[in-house]
N, C-alpha and C. Protein backbone atom coordinates (compact mmCIF):
# COMPACT_ATOMS: atom_id res chain seq x y z
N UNK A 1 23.30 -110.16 119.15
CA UNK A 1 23.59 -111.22 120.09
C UNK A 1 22.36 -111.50 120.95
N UNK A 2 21.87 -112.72 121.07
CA UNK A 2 21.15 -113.24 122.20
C UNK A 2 21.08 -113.21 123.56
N UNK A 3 21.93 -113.01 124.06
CA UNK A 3 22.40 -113.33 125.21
C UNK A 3 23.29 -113.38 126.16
N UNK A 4 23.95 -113.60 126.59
CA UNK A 4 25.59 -114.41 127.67
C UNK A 4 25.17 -115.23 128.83
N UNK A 5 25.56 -116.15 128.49
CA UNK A 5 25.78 -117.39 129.64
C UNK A 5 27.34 -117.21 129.89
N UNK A 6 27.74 -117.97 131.26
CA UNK A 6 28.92 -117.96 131.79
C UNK A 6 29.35 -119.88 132.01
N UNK A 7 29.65 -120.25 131.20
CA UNK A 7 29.90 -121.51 131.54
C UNK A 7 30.43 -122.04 131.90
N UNK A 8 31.08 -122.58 133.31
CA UNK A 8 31.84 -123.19 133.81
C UNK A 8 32.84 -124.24 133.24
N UNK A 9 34.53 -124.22 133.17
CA UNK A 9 35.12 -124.81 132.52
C UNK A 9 34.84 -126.45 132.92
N UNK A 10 34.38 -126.37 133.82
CA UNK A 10 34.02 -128.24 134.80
C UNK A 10 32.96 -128.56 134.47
N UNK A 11 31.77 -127.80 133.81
CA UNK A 11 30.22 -128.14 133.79
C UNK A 11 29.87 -128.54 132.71
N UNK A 12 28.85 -128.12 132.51
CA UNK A 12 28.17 -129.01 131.35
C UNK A 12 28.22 -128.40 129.78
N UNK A 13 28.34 -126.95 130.23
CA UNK A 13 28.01 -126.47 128.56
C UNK A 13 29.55 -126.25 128.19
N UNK A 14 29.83 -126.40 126.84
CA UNK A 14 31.34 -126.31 126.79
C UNK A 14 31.22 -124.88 126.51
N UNK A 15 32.81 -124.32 126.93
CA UNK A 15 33.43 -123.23 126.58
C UNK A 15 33.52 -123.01 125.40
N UNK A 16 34.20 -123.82 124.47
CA UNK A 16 34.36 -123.66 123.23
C UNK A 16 33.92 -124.12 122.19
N UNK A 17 32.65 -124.22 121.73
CA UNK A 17 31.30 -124.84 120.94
C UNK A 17 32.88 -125.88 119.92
N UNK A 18 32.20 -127.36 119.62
CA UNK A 18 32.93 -127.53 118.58
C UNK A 18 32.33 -127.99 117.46
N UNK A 19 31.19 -126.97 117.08
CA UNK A 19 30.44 -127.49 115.66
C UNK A 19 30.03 -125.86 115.29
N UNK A 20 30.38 -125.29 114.07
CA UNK A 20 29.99 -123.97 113.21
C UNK A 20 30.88 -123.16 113.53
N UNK A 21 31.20 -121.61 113.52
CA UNK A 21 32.05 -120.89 113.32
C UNK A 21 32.16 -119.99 114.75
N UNK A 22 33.53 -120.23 115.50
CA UNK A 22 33.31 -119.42 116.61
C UNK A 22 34.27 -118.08 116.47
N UNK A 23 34.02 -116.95 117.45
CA UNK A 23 34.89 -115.81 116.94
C UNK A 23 35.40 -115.89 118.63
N UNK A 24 36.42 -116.22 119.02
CA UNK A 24 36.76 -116.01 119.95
C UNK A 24 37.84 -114.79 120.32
N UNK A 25 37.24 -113.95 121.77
CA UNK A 25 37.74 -112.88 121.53
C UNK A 25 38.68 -113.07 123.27
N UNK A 26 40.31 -112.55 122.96
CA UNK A 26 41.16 -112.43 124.01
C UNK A 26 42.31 -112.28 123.99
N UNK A 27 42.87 -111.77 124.85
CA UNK A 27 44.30 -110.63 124.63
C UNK A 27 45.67 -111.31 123.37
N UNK A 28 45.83 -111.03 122.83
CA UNK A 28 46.63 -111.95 122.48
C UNK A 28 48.42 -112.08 123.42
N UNK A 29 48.31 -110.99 124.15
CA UNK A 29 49.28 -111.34 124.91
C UNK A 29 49.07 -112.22 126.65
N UNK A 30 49.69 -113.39 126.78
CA UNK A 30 49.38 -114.31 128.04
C UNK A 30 48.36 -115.04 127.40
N UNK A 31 48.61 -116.09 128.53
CA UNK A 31 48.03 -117.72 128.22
C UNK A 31 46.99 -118.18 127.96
N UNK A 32 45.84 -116.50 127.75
CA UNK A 32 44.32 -116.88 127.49
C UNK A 32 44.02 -117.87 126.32
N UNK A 33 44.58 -116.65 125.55
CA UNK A 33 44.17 -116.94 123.93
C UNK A 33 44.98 -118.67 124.06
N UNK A 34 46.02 -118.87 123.49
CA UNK A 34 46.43 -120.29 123.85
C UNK A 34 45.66 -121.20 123.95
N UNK A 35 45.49 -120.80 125.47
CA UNK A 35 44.52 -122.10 126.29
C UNK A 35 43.09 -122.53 125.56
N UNK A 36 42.58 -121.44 125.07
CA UNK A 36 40.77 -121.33 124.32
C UNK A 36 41.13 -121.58 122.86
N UNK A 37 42.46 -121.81 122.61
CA UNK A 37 42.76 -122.68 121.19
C UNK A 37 42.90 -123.83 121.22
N UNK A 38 43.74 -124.09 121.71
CA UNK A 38 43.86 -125.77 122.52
C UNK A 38 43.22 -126.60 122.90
N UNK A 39 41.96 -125.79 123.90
CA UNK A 39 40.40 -126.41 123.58
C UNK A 39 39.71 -126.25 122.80
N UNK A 40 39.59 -125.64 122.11
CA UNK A 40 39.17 -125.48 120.57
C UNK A 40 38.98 -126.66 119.77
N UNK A 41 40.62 -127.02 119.40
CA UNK A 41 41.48 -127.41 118.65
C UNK A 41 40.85 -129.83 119.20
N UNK A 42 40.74 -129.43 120.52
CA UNK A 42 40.61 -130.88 121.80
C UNK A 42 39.05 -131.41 121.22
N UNK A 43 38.38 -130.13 121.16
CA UNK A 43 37.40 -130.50 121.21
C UNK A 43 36.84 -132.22 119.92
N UNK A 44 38.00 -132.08 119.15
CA UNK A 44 37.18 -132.71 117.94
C UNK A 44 38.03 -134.04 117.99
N UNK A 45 37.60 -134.90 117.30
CA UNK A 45 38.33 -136.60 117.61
C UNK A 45 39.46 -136.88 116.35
N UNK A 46 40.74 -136.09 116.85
CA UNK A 46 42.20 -135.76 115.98
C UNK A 46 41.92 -137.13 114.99
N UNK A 47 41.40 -138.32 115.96
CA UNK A 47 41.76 -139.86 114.93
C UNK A 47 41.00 -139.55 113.57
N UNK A 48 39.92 -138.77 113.63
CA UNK A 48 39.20 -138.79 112.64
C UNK A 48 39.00 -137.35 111.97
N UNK A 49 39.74 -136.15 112.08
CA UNK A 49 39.82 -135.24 111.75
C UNK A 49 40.92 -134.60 111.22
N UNK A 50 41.27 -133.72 110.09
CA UNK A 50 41.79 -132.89 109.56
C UNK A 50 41.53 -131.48 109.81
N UNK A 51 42.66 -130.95 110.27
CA UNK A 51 42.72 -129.67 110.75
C UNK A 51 43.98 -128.22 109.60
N UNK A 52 43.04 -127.17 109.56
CA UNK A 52 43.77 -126.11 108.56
C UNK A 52 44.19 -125.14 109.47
N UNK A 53 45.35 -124.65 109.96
CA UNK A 53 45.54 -124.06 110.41
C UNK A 53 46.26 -122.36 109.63
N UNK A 54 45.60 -121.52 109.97
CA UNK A 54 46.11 -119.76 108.91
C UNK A 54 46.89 -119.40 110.17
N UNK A 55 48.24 -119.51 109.99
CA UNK A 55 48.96 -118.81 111.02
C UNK A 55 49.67 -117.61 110.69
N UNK A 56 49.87 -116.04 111.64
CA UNK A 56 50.58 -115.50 111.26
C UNK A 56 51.44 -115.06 112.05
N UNK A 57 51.94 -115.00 113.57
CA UNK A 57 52.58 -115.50 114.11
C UNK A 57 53.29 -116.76 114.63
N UNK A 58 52.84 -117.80 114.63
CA UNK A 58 53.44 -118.69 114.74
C UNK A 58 53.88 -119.87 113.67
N UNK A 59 54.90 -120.65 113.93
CA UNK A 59 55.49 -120.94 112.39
C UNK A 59 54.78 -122.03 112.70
N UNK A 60 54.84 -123.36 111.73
CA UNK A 60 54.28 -124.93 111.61
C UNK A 60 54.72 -125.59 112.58
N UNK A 61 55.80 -125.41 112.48
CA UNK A 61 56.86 -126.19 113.57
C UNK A 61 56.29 -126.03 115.07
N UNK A 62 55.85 -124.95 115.52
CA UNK A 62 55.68 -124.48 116.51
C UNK A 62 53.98 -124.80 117.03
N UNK A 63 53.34 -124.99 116.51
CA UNK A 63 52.28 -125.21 116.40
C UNK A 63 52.30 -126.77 116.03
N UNK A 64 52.53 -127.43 115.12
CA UNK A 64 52.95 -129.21 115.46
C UNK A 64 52.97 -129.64 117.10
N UNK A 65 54.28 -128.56 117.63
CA UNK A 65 54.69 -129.03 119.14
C UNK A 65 54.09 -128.80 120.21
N UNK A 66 53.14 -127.97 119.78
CA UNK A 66 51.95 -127.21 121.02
C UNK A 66 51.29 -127.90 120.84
N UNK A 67 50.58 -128.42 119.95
CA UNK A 67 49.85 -129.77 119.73
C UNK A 67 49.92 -130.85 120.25
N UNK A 68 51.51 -131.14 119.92
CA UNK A 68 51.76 -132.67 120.51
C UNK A 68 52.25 -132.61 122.09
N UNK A 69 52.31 -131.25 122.50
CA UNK A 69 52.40 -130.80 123.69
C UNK A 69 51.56 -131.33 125.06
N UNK A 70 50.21 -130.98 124.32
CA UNK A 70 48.95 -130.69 125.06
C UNK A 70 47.75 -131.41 124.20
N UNK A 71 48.19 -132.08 123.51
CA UNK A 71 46.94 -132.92 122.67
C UNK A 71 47.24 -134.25 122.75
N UNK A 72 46.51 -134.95 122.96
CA UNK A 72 46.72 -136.63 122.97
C UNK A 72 47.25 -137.13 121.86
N UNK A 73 47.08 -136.58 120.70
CA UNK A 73 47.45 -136.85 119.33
C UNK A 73 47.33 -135.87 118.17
N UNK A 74 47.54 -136.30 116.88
CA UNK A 74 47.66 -135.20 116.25
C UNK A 74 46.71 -135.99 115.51
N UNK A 75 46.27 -134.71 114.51
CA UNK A 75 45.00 -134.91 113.29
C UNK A 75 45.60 -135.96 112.68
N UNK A 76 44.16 -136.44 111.51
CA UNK A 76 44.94 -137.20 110.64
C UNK A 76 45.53 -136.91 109.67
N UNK A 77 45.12 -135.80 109.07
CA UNK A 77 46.04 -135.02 108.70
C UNK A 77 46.35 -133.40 109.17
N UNK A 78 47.11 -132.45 108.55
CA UNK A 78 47.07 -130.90 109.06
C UNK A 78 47.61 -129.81 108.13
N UNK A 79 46.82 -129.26 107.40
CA UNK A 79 47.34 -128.65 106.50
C UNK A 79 47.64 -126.69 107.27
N UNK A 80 49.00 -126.53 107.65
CA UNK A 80 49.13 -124.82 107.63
C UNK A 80 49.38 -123.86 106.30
N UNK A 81 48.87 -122.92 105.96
CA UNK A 81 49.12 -121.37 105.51
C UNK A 81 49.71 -120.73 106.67
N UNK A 82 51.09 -120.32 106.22
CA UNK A 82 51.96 -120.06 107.11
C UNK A 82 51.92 -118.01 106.29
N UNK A 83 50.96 -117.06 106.67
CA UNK A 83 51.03 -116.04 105.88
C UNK A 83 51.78 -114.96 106.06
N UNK A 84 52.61 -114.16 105.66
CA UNK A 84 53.05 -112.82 105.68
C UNK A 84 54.86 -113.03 106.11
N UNK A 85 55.51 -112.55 106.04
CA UNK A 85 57.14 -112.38 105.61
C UNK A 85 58.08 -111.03 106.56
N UNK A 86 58.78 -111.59 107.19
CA UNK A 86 59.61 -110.04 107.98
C UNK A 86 58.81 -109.59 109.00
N UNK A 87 59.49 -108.68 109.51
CA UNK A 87 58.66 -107.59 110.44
C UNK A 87 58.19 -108.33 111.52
N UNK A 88 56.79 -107.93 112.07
CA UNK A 88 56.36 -108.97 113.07
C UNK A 88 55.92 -110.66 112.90
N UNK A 89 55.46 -110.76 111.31
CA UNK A 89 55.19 -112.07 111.23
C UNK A 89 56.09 -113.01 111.06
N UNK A 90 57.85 -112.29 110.67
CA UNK A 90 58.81 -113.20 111.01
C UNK A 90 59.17 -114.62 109.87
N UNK A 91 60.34 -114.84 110.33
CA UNK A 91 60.86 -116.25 109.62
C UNK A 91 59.58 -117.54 110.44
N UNK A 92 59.62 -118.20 108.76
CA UNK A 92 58.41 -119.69 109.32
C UNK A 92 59.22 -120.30 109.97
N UNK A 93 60.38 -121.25 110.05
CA UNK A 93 61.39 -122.09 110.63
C UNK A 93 61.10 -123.26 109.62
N UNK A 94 61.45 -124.10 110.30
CA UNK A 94 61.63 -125.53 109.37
C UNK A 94 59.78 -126.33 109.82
N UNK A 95 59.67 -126.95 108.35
CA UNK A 95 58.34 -127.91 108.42
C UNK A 95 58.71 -128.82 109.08
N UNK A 96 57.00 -129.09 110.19
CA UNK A 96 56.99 -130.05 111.28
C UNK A 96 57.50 -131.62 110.54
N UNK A 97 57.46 -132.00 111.33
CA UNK A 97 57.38 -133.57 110.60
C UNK A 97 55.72 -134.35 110.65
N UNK A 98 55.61 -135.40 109.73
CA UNK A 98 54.44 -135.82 109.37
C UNK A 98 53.31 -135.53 108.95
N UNK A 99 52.37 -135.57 108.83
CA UNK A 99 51.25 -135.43 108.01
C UNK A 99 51.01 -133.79 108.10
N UNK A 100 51.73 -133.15 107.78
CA UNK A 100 51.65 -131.66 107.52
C UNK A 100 52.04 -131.09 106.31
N UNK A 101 51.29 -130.34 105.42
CA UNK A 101 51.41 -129.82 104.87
C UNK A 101 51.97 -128.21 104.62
N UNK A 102 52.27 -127.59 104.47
CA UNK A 102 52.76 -126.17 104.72
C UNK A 102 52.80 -125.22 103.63
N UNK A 103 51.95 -124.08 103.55
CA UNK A 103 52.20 -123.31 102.34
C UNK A 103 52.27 -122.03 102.82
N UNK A 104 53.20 -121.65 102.26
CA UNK A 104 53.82 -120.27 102.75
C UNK A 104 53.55 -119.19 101.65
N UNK A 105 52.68 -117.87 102.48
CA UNK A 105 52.05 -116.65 101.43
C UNK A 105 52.48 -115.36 101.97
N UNK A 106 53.72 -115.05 101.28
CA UNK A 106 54.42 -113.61 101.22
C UNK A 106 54.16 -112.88 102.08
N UNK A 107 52.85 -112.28 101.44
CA UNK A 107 52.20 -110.91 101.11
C UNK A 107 51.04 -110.98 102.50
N UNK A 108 50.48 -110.75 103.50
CA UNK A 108 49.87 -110.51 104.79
C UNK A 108 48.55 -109.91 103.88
N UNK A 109 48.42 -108.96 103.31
CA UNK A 109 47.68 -108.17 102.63
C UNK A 109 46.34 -109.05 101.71
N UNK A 110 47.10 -110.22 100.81
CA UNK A 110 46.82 -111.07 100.09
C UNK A 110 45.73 -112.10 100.24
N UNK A 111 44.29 -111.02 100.09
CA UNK A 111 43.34 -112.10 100.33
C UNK A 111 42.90 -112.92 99.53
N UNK A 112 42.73 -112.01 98.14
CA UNK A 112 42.76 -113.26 96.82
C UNK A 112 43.43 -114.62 97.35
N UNK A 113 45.00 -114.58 97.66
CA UNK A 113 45.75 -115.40 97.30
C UNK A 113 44.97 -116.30 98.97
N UNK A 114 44.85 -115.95 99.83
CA UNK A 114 44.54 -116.78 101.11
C UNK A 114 43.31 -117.58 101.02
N UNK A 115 42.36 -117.02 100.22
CA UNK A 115 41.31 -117.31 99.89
C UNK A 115 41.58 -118.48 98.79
N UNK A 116 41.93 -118.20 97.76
CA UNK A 116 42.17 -119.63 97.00
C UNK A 116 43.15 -120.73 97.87
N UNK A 117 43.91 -120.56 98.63
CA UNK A 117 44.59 -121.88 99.29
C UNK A 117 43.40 -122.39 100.16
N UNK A 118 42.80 -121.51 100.89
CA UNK A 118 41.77 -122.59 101.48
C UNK A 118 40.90 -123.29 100.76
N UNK A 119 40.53 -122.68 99.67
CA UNK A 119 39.39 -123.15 99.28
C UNK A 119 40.13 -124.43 98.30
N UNK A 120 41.48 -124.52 98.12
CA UNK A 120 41.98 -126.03 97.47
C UNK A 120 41.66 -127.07 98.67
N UNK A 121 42.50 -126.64 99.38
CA UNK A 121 42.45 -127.43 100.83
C UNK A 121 41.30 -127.95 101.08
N UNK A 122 40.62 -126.83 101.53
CA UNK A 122 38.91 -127.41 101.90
C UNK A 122 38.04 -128.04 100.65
N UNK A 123 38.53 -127.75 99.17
CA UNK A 123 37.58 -128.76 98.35
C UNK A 123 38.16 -130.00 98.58
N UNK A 124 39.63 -129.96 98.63
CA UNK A 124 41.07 -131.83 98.58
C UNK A 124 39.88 -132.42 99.21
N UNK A 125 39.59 -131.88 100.69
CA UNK A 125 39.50 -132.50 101.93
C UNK A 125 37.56 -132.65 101.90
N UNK A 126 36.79 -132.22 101.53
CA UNK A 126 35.70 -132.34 101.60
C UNK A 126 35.20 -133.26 101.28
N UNK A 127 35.41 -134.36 101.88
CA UNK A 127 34.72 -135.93 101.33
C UNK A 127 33.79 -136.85 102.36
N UNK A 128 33.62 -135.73 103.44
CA UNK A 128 32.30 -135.96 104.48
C UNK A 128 32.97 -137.40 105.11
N UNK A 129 34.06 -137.88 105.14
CA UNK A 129 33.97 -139.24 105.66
C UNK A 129 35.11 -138.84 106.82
N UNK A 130 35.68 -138.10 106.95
CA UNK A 130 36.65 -137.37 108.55
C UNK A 130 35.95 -135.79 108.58
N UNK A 131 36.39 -135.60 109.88
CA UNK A 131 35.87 -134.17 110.29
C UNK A 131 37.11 -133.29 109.76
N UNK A 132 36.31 -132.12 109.60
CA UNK A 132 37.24 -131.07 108.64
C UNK A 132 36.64 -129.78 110.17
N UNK A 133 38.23 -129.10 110.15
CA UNK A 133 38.35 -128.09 111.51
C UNK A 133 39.15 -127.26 111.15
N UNK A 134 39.14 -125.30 111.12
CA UNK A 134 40.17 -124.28 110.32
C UNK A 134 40.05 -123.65 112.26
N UNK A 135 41.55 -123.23 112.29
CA UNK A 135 42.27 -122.41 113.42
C UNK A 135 42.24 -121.08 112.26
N UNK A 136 41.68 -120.01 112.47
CA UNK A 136 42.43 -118.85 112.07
C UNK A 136 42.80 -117.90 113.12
N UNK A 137 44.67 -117.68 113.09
CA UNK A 137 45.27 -116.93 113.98
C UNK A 137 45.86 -116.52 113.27
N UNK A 138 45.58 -114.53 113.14
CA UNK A 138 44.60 -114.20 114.09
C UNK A 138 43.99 -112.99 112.82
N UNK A 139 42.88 -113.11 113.43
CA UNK A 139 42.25 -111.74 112.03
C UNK A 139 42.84 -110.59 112.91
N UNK A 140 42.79 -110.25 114.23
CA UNK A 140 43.87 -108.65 114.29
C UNK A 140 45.08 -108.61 113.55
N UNK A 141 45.88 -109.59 113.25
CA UNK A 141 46.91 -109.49 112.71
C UNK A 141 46.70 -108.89 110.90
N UNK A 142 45.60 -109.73 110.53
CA UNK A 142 45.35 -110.20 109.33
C UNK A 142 44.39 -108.04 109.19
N UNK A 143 43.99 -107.98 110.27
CA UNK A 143 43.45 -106.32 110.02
C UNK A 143 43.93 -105.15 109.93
N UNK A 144 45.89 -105.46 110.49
CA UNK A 144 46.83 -104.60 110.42
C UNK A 144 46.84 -104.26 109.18
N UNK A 145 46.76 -105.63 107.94
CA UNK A 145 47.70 -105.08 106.67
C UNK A 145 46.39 -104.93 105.56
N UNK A 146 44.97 -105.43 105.69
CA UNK A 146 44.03 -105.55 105.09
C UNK A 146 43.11 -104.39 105.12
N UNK A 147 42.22 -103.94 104.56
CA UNK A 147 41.34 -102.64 104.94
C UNK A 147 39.91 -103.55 106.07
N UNK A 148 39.46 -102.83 106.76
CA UNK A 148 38.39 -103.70 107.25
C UNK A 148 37.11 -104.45 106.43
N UNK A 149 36.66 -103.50 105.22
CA UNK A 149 35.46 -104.04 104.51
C UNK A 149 35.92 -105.14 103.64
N UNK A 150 37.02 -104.77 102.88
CA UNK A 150 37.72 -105.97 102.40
C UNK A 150 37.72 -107.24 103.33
N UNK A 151 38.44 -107.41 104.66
CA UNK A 151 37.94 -108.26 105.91
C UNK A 151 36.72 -108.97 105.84
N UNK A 152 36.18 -108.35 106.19
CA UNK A 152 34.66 -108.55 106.53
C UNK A 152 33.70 -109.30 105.17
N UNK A 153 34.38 -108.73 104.21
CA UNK A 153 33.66 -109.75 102.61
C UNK A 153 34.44 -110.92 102.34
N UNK A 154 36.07 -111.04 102.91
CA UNK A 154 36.50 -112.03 103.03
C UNK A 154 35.91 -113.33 103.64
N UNK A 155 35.82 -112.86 105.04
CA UNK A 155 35.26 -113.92 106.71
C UNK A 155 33.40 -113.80 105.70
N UNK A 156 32.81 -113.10 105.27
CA UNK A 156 31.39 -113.59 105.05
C UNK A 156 31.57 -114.76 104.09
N UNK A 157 32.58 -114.56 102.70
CA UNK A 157 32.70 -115.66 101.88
C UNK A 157 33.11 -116.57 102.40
N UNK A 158 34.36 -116.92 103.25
CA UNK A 158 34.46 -117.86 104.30
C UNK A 158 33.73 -118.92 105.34
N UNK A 159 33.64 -118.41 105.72
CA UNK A 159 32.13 -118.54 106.67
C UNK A 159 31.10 -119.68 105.79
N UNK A 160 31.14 -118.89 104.37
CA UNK A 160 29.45 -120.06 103.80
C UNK A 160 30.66 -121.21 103.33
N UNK A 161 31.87 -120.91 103.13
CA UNK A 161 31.77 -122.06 102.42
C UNK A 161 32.27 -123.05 102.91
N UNK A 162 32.84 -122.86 104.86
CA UNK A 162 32.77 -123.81 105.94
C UNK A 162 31.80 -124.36 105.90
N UNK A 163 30.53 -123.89 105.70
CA UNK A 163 29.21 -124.10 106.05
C UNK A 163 28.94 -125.03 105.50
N UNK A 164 29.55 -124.90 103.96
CA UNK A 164 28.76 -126.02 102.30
C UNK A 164 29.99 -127.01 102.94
N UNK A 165 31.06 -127.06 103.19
CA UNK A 165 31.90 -128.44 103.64
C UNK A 165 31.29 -128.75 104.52
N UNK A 166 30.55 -128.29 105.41
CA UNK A 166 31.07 -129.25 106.62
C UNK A 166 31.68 -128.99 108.26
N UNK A 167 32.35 -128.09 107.53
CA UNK A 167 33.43 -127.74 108.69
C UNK A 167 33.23 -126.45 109.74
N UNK A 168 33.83 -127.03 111.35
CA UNK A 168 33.76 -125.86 112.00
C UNK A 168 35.10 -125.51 112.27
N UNK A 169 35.55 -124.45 112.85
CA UNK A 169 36.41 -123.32 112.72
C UNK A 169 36.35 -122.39 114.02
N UNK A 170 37.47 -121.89 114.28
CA UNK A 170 37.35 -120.57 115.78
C UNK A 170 38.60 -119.51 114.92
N UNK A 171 38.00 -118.22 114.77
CA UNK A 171 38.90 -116.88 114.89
C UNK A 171 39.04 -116.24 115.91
N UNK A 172 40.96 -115.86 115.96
CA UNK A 172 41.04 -115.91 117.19
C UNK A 172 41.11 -113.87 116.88
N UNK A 173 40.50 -113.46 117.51
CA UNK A 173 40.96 -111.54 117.79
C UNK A 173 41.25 -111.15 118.68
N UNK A 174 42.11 -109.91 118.77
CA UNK A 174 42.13 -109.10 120.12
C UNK A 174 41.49 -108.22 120.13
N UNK A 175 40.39 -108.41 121.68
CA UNK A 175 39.71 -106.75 121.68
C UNK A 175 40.20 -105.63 121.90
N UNK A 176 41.62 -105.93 122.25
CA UNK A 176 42.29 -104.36 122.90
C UNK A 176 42.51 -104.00 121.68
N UNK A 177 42.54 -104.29 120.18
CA UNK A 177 43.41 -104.42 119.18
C UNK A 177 42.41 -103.03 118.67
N UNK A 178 40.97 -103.34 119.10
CA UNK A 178 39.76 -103.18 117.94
C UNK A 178 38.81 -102.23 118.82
N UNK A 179 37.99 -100.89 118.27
CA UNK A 179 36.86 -100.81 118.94
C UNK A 179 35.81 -101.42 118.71
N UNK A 180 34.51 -101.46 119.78
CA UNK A 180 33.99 -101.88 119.93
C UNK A 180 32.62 -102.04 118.68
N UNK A 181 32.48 -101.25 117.36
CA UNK A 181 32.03 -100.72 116.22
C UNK A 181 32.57 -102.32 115.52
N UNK A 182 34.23 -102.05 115.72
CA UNK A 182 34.43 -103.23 114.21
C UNK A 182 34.22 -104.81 114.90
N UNK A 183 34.37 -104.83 116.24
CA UNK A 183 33.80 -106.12 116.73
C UNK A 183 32.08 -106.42 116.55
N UNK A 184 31.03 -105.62 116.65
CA UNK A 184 29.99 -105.44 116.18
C UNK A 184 29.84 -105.93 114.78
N UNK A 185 30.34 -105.19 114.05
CA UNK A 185 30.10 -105.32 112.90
C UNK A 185 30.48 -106.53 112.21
N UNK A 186 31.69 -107.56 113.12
CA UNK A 186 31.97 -108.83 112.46
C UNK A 186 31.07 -109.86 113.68
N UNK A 187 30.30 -109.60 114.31
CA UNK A 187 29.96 -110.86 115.38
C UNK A 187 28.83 -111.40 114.49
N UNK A 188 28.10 -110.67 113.66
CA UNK A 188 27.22 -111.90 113.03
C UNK A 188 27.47 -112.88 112.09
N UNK A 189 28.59 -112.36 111.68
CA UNK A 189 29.52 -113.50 110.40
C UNK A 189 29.66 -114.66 111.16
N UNK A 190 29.38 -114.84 112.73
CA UNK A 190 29.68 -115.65 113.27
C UNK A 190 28.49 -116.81 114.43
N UNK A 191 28.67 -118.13 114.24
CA UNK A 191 27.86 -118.40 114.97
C UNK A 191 27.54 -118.59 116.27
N UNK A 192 29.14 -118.15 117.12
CA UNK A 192 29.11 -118.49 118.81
C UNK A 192 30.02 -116.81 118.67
N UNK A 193 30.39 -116.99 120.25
CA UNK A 193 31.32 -115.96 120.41
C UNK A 193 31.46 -116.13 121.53
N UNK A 194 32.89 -116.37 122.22
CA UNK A 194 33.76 -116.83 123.58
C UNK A 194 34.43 -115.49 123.48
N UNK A 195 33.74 -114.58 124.63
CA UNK A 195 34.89 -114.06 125.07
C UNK A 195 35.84 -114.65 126.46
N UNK A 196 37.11 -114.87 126.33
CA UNK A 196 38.16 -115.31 126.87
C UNK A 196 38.68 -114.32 127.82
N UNK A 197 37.60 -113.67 129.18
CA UNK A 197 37.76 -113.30 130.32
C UNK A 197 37.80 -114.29 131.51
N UNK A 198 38.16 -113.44 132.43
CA UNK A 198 38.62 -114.75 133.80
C UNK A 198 37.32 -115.21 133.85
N UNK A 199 35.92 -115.29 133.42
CA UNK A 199 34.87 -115.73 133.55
C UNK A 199 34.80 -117.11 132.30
N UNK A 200 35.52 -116.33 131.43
CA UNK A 200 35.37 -117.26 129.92
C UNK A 200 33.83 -117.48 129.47
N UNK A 201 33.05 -116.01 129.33
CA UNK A 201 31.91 -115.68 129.30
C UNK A 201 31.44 -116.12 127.18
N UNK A 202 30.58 -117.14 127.29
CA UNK A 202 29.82 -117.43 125.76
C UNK A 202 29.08 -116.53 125.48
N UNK A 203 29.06 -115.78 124.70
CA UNK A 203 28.01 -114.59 123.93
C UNK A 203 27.09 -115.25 122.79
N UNK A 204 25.89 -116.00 122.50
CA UNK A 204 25.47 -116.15 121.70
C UNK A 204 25.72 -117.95 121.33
């Protein structure tokens, strides 16, 4: 890492970069994480963008309404991977209405299989003429059922091939989740890094 600046949510440099791959890091319990998605998510012009959202807590439905909640509008289009079944990741509920797509993947574990849905999605959509934008929530979740190196060769293949579309992207983690070794070891896969303290301090 380069550096840390502290950027004021009123000033000039944004909080939440909205061009290349950010790893944003904050509790996942209370309104941090949320809020530094939402701007995330604000940052890009919905009229002219398509957004992929990897959810594994929250269903489509639910995420549609947080959207239309707190967003002026919705993408032009929105494709979710709704991943993992039971337990904590729970029933999806019913698909949002409108330009949403929804594909639902069992298995939490299943990176083969997560990895080929994006990469349909992101080839459909790669036609450089709307902005292309991926939410992944949340790789702690996604590190419960996965081994870490497996992880980590996943998000590097990832990563380039945001890069060859086009597209930027924010992963959301928890640091309480993780020591400070496996956050290291994934911050260069990445090109910003927000940690989501009462400062809302940019790393890099």
């Amino acid at each position: 890492m380069s550096g840390t600046s502290k950027p004021t949510r009123d000033g000039d440099a944004p909080t939440v970069p909205a061009e290349g791959t950010v790893l944003i890091l904050a509790p996942s319990i209370g309104g941090t994480e949320r809020e530094a998605c939402l701007e995330a998510l604000s940052r890009h012009r919905f009229g002219a963008t398509r957004v992929v959202h990897v959810l594994y807590m929250e269903s489509a439905v639910e995420r549609y309404r947080r959207i239309e909640r707190h967003c002026h509008e919705h993408p032009v289009e929105s494709a979710v991977i709704a991943v993992g079944s039971g337990g904590v990741v729970g029933q999806r509920g019913p698909e949002p209405d409108g330009d949403y797509f929804v594909e639902a993947l069992t298995d939490a574990a299943d990176l083969t299989g997560l990895g080929m849905a994006l990469n349909q999605v992101l080839s459909e959509w790669d036609d450089r003429e709307t902005g292309l934008a991926l939410c992944f929530d949340s790789l702690s979740i996604l590190l419960q059922y996965a081994e870490f190196e497996r992880v980590f060769r996943f998000l590097h293949t990832l990563t380039g091939t945001l890069a060859d579309v086009g597209a930027s992207a924010h992963f959301h983690l928890d640091p309480a989740a993780h020591d400070e070794t496996e956050i290291a070891q994934l911050a260069p896969i990445f090109d910003s890094i927000v940690d989501v303290d009462e400062d809302w301090t940019r790393t890099r």
